[in-house]
Protein backbone atom coordinates (compact mmCIF):
# COMPACT_ATOMS: atom_id res chain seq x y z
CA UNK A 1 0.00 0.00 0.00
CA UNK A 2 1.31 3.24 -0.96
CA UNK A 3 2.44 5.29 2.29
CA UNK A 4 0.70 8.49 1.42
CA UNK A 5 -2.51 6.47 1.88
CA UNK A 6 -1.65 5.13 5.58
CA UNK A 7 -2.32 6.91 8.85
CA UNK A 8 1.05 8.15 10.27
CA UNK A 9 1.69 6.92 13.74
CA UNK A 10 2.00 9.33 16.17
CA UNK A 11 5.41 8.12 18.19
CA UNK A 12 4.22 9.62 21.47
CA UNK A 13 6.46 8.25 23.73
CA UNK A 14 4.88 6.18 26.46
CA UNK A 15 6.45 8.18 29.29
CA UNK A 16 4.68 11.09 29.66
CA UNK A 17 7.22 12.50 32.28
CA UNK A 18 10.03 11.22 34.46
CA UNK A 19 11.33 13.18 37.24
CA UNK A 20 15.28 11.35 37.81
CA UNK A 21 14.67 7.32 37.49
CA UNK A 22 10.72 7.92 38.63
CA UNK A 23 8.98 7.68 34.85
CA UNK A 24 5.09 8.06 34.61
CA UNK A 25 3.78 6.35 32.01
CA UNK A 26 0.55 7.56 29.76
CA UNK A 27 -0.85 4.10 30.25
CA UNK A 28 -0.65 5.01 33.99
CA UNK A 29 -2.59 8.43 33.81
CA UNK A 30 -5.02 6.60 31.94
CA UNK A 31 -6.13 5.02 35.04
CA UNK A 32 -5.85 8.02 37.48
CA UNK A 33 -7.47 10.51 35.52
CA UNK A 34 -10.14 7.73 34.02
CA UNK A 35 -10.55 7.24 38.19
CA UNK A 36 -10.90 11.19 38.81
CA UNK A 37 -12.84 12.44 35.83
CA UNK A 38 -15.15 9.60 36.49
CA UNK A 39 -15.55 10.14 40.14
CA UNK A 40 -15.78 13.90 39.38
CA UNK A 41 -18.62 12.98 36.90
CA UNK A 42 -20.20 10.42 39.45
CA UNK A 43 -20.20 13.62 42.09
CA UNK A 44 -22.76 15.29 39.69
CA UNK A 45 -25.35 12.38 38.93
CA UNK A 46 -25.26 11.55 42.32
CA UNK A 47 -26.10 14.84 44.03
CA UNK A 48 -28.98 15.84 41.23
CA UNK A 49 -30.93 13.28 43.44
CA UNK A 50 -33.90 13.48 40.88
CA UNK A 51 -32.28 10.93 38.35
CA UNK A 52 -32.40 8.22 40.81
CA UNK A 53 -35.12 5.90 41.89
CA UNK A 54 -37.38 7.83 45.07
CA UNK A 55 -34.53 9.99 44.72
CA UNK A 56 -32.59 7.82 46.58
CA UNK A 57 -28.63 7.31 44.91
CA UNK A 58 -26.73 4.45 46.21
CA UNK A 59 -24.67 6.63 48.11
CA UNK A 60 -24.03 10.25 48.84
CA UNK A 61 -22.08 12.36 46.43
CA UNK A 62 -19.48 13.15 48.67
CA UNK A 63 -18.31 9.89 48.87
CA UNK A 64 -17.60 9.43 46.16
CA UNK A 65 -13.89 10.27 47.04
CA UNK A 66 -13.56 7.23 49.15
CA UNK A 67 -14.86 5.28 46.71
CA UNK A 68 -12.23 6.46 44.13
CA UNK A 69 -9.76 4.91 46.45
CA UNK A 70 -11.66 1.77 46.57
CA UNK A 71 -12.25 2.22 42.65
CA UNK A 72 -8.29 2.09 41.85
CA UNK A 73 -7.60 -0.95 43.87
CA UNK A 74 -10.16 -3.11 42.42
CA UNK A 75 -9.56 -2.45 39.38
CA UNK A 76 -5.77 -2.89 39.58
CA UNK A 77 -6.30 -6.48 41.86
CA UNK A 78 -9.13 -7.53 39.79
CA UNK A 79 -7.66 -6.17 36.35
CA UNK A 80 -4.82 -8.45 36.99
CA UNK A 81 -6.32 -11.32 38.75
CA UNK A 82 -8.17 -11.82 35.72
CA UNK A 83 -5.40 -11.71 33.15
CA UNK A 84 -3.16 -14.45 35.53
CA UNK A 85 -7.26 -16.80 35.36
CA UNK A 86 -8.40 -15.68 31.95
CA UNK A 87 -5.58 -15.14 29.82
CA UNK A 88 -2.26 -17.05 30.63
CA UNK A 89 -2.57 -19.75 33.83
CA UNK A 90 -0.35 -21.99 33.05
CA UNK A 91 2.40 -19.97 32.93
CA UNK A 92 1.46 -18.46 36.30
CA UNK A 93 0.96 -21.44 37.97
CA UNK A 94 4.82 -22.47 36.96
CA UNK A 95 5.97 -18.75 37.78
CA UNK A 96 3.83 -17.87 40.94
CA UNK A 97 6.35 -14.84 41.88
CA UNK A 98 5.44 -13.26 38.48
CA UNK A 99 1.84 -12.76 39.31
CA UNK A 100 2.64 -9.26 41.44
CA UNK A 101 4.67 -8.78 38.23
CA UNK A 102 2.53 -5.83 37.09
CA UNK A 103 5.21 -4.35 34.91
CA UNK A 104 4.50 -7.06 32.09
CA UNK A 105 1.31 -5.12 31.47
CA UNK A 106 -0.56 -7.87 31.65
CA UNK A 107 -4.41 -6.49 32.74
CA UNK A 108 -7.50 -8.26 32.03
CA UNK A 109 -10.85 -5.37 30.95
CA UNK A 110 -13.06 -7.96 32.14
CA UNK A 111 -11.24 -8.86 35.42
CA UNK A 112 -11.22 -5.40 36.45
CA UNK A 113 -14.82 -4.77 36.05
CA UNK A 114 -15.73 -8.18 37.98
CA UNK A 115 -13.11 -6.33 40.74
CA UNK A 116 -15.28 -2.88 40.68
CA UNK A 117 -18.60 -4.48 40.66
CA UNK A 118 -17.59 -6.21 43.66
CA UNK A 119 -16.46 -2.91 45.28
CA UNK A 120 -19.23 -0.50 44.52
CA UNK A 121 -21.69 -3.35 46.03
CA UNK A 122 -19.26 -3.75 48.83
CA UNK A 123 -18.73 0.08 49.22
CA UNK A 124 -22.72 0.86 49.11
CA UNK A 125 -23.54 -1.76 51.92
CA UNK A 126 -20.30 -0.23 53.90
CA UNK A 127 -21.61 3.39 53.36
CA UNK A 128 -25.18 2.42 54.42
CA UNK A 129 -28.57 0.68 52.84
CA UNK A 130 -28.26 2.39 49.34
CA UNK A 131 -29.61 -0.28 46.39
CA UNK A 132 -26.51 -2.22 44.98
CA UNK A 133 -28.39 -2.06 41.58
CA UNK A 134 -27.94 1.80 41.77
CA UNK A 135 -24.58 1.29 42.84
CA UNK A 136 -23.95 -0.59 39.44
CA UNK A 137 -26.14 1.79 37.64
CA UNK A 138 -23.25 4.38 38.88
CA UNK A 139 -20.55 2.83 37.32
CA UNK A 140 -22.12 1.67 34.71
CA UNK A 141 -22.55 5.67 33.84
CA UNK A 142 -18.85 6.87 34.11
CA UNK A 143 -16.54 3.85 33.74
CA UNK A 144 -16.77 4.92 29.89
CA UNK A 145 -14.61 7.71 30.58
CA UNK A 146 -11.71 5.42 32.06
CA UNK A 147 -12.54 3.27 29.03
CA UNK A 148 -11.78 5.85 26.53
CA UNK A 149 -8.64 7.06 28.54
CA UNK A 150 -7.07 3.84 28.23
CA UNK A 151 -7.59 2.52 25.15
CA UNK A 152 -5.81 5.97 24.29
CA UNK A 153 -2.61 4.96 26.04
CA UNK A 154 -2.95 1.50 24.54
CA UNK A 155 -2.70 3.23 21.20
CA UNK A 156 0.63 5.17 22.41
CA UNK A 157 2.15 2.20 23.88
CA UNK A 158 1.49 0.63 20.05
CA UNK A 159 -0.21 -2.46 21.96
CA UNK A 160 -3.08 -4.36 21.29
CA UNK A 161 -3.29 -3.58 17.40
CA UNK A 162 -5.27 -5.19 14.75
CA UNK A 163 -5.10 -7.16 11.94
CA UNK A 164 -3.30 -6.36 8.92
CA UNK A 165 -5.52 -4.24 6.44
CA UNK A 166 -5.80 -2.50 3.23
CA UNK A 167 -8.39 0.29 4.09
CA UNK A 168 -6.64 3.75 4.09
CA UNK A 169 -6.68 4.44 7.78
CA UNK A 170 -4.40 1.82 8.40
CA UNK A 171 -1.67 1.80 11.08
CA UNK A 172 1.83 1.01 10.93
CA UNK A 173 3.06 0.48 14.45
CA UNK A 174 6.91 0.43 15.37
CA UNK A 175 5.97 -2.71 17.79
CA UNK A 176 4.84 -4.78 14.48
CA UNK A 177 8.28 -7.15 13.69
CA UNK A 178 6.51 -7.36 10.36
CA UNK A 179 5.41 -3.75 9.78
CA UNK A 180 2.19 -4.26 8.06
CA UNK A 181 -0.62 -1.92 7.96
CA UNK A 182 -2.95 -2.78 10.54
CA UNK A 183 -6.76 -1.80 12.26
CA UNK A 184 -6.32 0.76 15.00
CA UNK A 185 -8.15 -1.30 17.37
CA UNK A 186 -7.39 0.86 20.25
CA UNK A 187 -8.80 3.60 18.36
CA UNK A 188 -11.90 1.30 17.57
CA UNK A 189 -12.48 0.54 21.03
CA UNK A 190 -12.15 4.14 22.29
CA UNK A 191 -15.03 5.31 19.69
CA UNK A 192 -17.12 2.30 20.95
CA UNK A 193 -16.67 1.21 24.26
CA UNK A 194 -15.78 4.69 25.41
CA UNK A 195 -17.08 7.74 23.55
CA UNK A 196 -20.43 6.28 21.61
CA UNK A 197 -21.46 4.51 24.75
CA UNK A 198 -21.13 7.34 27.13
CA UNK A 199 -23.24 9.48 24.83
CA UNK A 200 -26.02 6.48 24.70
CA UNK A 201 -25.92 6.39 28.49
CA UNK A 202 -25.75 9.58 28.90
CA UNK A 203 -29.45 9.89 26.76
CA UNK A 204 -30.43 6.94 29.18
CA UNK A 205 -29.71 8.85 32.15
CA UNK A 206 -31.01 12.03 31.46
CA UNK A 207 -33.58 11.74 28.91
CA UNK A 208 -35.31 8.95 30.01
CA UNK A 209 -34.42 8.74 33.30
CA UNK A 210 -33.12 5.05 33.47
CA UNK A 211 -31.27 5.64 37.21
CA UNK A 212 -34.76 5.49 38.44
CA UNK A 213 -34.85 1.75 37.99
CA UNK A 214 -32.31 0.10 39.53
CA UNK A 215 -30.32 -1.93 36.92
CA UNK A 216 -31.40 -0.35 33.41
CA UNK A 217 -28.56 0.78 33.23
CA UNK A 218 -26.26 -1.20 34.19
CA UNK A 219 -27.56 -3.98 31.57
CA UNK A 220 -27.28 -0.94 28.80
CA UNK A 221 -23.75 -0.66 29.49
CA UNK A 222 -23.57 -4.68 29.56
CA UNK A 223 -24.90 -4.81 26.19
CA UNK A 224 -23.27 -1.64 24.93
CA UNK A 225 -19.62 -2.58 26.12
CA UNK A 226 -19.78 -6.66 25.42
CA UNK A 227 -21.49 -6.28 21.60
CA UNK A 228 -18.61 -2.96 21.10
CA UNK A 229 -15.70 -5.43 22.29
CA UNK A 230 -17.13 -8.70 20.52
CA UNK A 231 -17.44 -6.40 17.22
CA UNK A 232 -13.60 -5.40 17.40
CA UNK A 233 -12.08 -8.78 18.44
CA UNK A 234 -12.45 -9.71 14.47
CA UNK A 235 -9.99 -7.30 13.79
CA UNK A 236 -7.90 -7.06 16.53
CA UNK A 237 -5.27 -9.53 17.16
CA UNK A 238 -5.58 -12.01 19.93
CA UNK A 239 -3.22 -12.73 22.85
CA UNK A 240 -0.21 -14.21 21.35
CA UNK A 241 0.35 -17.14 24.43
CA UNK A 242 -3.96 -18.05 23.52
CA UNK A 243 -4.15 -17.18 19.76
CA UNK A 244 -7.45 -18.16 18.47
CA UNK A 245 -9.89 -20.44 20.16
CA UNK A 246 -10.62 -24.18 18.52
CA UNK A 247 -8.41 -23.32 15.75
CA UNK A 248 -11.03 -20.59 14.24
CA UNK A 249 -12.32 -16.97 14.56
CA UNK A 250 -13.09 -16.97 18.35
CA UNK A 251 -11.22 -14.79 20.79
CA UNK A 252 -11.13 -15.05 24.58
CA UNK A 253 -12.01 -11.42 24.58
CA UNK A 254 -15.46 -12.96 22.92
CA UNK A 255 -15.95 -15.33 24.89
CA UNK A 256 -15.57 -13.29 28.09
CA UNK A 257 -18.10 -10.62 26.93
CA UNK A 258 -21.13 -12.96 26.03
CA UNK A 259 -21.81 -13.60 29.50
CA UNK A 260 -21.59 -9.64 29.59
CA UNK A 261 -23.95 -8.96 26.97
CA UNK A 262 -26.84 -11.89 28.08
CA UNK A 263 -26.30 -10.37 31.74
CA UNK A 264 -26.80 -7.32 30.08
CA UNK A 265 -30.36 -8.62 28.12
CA UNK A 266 -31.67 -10.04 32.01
CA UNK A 267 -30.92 -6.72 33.99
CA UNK A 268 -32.80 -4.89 31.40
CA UNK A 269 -35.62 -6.89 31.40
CA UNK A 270 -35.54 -7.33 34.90
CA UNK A 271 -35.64 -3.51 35.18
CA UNK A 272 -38.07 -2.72 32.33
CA UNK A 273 -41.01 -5.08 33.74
CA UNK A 274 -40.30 -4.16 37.52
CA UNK A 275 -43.83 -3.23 38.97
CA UNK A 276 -42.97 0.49 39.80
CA UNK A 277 -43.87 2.86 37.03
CA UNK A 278 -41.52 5.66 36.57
CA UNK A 279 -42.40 9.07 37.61
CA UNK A 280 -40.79 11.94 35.76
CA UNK A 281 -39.53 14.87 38.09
């Protein structure tokens, strides 16, 4: 393909800033400002008290500070929990040590949003007798934002590219030994997973007033995220140490968001045929 017609990679380099041997990677500021501009948006839906069911959030706005702190943990423990279960086992179980390894990068989407699901129930019990649903409803609404961070950085740190292509916004990445043009994936799953489906929950939350029962949507996002995700994982390139599954198409990535997006299909119906009608404010 003639270069003209490819899209230039940036080069950013992944350290954003290093202050004497202390570097601070993109990737990392991903995370904390995903974790603040999310809690910062999570401050706002839950002190307009009129989005949530009887007016009632899971918890009040400000703490939503504490449960930042609670919010990076989880998703670090359960980000790589997951990747050491879902994605490469048996080389954990023969290199136990390595699993605190967190430089290898290895972090698992799916395992960190088990590990924050788990918190934010945890963390609305803890903080009082908010609904759990809501709680999930919560960050359901501004996880996109950490989402869309992320899959940034991935892009910088040329990891997780696609396939090799021949449509004119194709990516050479200085990672690739071979070089080829290849899908932006990162870039795919930003638009999807992080900037289309905040807008659609964002219409959810404040057009039709989905907060007000418990669940909606958390079972949007479900469907939203695990369809996005499935979509990409035919062009992006699996795990090298998994490959494809049964010799074929299917990634782990798809596998692990099914579950997602039929979880997704019962919380909505669950929600949509709860008793309760839903007053407008």
């Amino acid at each position: 393909m003639p270069q003209e017609l490819l899209l230039p990679f940036p080069n950013i380099d992944p350290i954003a800033f290093a202050i004497g041997p202390f570097a601070v990677r993109w990737y990392a500021l991903g995370y904390l400002f995903g974790v603040g501009l999310g809690a910062a948006y999570g401050y706002l839906l839950l002190a307009n008290t009129r989005l949530w069911h009887k007016g009632e959030p899971p918890f009040a706005a400000k703490d939503i500070w504490d449960f930042a702190f609670w919010t990076m943990l989880a998703i670090v423990i359960g980000g790589r929990v997951g990747y050491v279960l879902f994605y490469n086992l048996p080389y954990y179980l023969a290199n136990p040590v390595e699993i605190i390894n967190t430089l290898d990068g290895g972090m698992s989407y799916h395992g960190g949003m088990l590990g924050l699901m788990l918190a934010v129930i945890l963390f609305t019990r803890f903080k009082g007798n908010g609904n759990w649903l809501s709680g999930l409803d919560l960050i359901a609404s501004v996880s996109t934002i950490g989402i869309f961070l992320v899959r940034i950085a991935n892009f910088i740190n040329a990891e997780l590219y696609g396939a090799p292509t021949t449509l004119p916004w194709g990516v050479v990445f200085p990672t690739d030994p071979e070089q080829l043009p290849r899908h932006p994936s990162q870039l795919y799953e930003a638009a999807l997973e992080g900037l289309l489906l905040f807008l659609v929950i964002r219409i959810f939350t404040h057009v039709f007033y989905s907060l007000r029962r418990p669940g909606m949507v958390a079972g949007i996002f479900g469907i939203g995220y695990g369809l996005s995700r499935i979509a990409v994982e035919f062009v992006r390139l699996p795990d090298e140490q998994i490959g494809y599954l049964y010799g074929g198409w299917l990634t782990m990535g798809m596998v692990l968001s099914v579950p997602l997006v039929l979880a997704g299909l019962a919380l909505v119906v669950w929600a949509a045929t709860r008793r309760e009608s839903l007053v407008r404010g």
